[in-house]
Every structure is written in structure tokens, then in C-alpha cells.
Protein backbone atom coordinates (compact mmCIF):
# COMPACT_ATOMS: atom_id res chain seq x y z
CA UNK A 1 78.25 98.19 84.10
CA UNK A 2 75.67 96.40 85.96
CA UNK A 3 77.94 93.57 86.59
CA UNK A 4 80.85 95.64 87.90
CA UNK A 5 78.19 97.60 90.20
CA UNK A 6 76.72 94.27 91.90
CA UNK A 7 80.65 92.73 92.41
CA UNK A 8 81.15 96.00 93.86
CA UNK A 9 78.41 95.98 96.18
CA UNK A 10 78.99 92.43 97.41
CA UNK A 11 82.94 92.27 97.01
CA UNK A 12 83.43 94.20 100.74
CA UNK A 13 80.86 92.17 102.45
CA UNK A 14 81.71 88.70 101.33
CA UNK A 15 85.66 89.88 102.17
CA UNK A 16 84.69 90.77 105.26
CA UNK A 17 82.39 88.37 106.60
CA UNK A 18 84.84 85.42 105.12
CA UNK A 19 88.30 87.41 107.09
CA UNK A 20 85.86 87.41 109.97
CA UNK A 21 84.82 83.94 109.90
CA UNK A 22 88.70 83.40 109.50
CA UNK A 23 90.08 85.09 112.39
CA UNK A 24 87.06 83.81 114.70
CA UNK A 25 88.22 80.35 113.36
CA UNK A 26 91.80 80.48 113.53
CA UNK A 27 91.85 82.06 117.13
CA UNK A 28 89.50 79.36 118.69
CA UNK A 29 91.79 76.62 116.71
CA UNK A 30 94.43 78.31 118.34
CA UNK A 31 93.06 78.18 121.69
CA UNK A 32 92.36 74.83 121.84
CA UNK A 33 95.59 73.45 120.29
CA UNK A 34 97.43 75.24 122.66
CA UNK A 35 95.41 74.63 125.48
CA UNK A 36 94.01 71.38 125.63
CA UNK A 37 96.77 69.81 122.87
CA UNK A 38 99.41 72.03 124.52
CA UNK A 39 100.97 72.21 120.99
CA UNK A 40 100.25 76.03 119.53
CA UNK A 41 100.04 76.49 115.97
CA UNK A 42 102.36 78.81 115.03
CA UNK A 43 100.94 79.87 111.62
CA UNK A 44 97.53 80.77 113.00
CA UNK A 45 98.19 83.87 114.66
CA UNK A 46 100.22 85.45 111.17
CA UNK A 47 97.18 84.00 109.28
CA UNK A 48 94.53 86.30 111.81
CA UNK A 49 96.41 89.07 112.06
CA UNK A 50 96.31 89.32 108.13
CA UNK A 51 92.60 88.43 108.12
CA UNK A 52 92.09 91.13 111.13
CA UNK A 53 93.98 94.07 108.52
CA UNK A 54 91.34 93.08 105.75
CA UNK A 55 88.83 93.11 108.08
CA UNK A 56 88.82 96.09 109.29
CA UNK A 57 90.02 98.26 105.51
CA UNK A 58 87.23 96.40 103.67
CA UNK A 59 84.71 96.07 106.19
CA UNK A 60 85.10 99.83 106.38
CA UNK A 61 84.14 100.46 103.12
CA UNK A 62 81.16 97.70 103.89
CA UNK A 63 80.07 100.15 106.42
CA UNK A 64 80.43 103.10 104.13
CA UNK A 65 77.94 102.08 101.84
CA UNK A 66 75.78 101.79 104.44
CA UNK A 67 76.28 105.04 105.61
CA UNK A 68 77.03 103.05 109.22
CA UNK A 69 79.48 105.30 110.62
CA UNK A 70 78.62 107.60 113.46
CA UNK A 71 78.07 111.17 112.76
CA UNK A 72 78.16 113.59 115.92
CA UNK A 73 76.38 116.84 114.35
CA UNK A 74 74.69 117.68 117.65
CA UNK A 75 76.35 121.57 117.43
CA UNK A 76 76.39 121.61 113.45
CA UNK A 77 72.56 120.90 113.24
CA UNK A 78 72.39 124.47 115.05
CA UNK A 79 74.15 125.93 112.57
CA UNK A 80 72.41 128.60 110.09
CA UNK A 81 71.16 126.94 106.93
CA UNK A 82 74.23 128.43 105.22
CA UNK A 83 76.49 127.73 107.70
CA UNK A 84 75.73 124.12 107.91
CA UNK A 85 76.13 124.04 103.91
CA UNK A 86 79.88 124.86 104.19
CA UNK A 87 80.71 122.41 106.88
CA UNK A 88 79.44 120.17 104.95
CA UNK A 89 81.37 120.73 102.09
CA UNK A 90 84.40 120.80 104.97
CA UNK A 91 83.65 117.71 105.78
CA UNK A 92 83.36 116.25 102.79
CA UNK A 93 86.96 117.76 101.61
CA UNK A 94 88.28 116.03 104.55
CA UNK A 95 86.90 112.84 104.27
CA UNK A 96 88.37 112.97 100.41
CA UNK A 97 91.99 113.79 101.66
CA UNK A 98 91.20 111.36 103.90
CA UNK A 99 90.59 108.66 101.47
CA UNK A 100 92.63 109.05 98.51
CA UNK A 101 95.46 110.94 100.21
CA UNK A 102 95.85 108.81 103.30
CA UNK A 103 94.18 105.13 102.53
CA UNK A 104 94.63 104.98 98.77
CA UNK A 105 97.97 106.90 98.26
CA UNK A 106 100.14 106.04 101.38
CA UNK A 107 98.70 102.87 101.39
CA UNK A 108 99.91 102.29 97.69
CA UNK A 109 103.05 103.42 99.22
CA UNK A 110 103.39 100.72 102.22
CA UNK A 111 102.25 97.92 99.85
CA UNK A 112 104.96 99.26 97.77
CA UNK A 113 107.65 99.34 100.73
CA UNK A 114 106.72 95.80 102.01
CA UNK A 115 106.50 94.13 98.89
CA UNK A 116 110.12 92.54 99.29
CA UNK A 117 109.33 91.61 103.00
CA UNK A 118 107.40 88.26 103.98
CA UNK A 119 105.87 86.84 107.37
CA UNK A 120 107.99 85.27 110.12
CA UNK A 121 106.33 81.46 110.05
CA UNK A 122 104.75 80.75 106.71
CA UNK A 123 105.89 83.26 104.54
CA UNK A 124 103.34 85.40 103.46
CA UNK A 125 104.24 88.54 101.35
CA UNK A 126 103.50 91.47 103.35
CA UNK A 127 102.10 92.94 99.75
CA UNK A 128 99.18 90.69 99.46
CA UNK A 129 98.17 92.24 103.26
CA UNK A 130 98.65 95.69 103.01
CA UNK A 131 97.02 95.85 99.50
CA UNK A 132 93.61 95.78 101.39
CA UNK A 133 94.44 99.30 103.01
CA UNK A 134 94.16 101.02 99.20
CA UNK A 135 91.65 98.77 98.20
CA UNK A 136 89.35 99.85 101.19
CA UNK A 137 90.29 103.25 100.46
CA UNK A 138 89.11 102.91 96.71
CA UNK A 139 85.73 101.28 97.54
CA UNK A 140 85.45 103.47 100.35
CA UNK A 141 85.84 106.92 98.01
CA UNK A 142 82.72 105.12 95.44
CA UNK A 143 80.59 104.29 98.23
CA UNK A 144 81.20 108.05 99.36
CA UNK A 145 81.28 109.60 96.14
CA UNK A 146 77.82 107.77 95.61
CA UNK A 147 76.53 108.85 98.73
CA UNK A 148 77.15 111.94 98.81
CA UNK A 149 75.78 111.83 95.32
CA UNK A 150 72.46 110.58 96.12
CA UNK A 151 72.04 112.54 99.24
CA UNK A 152 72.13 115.94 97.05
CA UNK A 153 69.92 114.67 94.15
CA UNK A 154 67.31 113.27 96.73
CA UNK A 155 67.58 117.39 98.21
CA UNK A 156 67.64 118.93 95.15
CA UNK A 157 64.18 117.05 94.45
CA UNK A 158 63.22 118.07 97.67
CA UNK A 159 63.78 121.36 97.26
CA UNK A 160 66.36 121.51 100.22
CA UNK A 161 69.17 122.81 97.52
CA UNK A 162 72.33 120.14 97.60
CA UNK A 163 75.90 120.42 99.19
């Protein structure tokens, strides 16, 4: 268990900061072969755009462990203590339809769809880049799930109550 819990928490990043790396790589390559060469390389920009999509699903869930995402809760902070209780339960309903209807389901479905279509240039299946929209989605709903988790166990100790 302790092996699948440290691949999981150093899967996203290393995905991320390698697609990254890749797509700041490949773009400057690009630049200057097409620039200073005057001879583009035609399979760079297919190879980026694929790097961008991982990117950004995966380094999503990167950011979700680290509860990075911006939370606007200006008005809901004002809320009674009971009030603020059920929106976050709303929220947290959301952000689960969110993630396993939306990334992990539908994006099942588009891997599914574009399975049997490649890139333009060098061929790539469209399956091995849209796979990283349910795979973010996946990681994303643990990193949540454990969140959220831990954020009502460290009230509950508090003596806050959890939600």
C-alpha cells in the first residue's frame, strides 16, 4: 500500500514537469528550425500539443493534492456556522459530479471515440492523448477524496464538527 501511495504522489508531478519540459523544448526547437534553419519541423507541434493535454489533466490533479486551486469564499465565510456546513457539502457534490461524471466518465468516453483516429504527421493514436483526461480525473477524485478526508478528521479533533 505504501508503494502504490508514494507512485501516486509522485506519478502527477513527474508527468507534469517531464510534458512541461517537453512542450518548452519542442516549441523553442521549433522556433529555431523554422526561423533561423527556415525548415519547420512538422512533428513538433502534434508532439506539444499532446504534451500541453497531459499537462494540464495531470498537472491538475498535481495541484489538487496541494490543495493549489483558488477558492473565492469571501460571501460563504459570512455564512451562519450551519449555513456554511451545507455549502460545503454543495460544493463538494459538485466537485464529485465534476470529477467522475465529467473528467473520468466522458473522458473514458472520448478516449473511447478517438481510439480508431491517429495524428496528421506522425501518427499518434489519439487514445494514448485523451487517456490523460480520465486519468487526471481519477487522481484528481483521491487527492480530493483525501482532502476532504483529512480536513474533517483534523476538525473533528478540533472540535469544529466535520463536513
Amino acid at each position: 500500500m505504501k508503494k502504490i501511495k508514494g507512485f501516486l504522489n509522485v506519478f502527477d508531478d513527474i508527468m507534469a514537469t517531464m510534458s512541461l519540459l517537453g512542450v518548452i523544448f519542442l516549441t523553442i526547437a521549433n522556433v529555431i528550425s523554422r526561423y533561423i534553419f527556415n525548415h519547420p519541423l512538422q512533428w513538433a507541434e502534434e508532439v506539444a500539443l499532446a504534451l500541453f493535454i497531459w499537462l494540464i489533466f495531470i498537472g491538475v490533479s498535481s495541484t489538487m493534492k496541494r490543495k493549489g486551486h483558488i477558492e473565492v469564499d469571501f460571501f460563504v465565510k459570512k455564512f451562519s456556522p450551519r449555513m456554511y456546513s451545507l455549502s460545503k457539502i454543495v460544493r463538494a457534490i459538485a466537485i464529485y459530479y465534476a470529477l467522475i461524471y465529467v473528467f473520468i466518465y466522458l473522458g473514458f468516453e472520448l478516449t473511447a471515440q478517438t481510439a480508431g483516429k491517429a495524428t496528421s504527421v506522425i501518427g499518434i493514436n489519439y487514445k494514448y492523448i485523451d487517456i490523460a483526461i480520465p486519468l487526471g480525473g481519477v487522481l484528481m477524485t483521491i487527492f480530493f477524496t483525501k482532502n476532504l478526508i483529512i480536513d474533517n478528521l483534523s476538525k473533528v479533533k478540533k472540535g469544529q464538527g466535520g463536513v
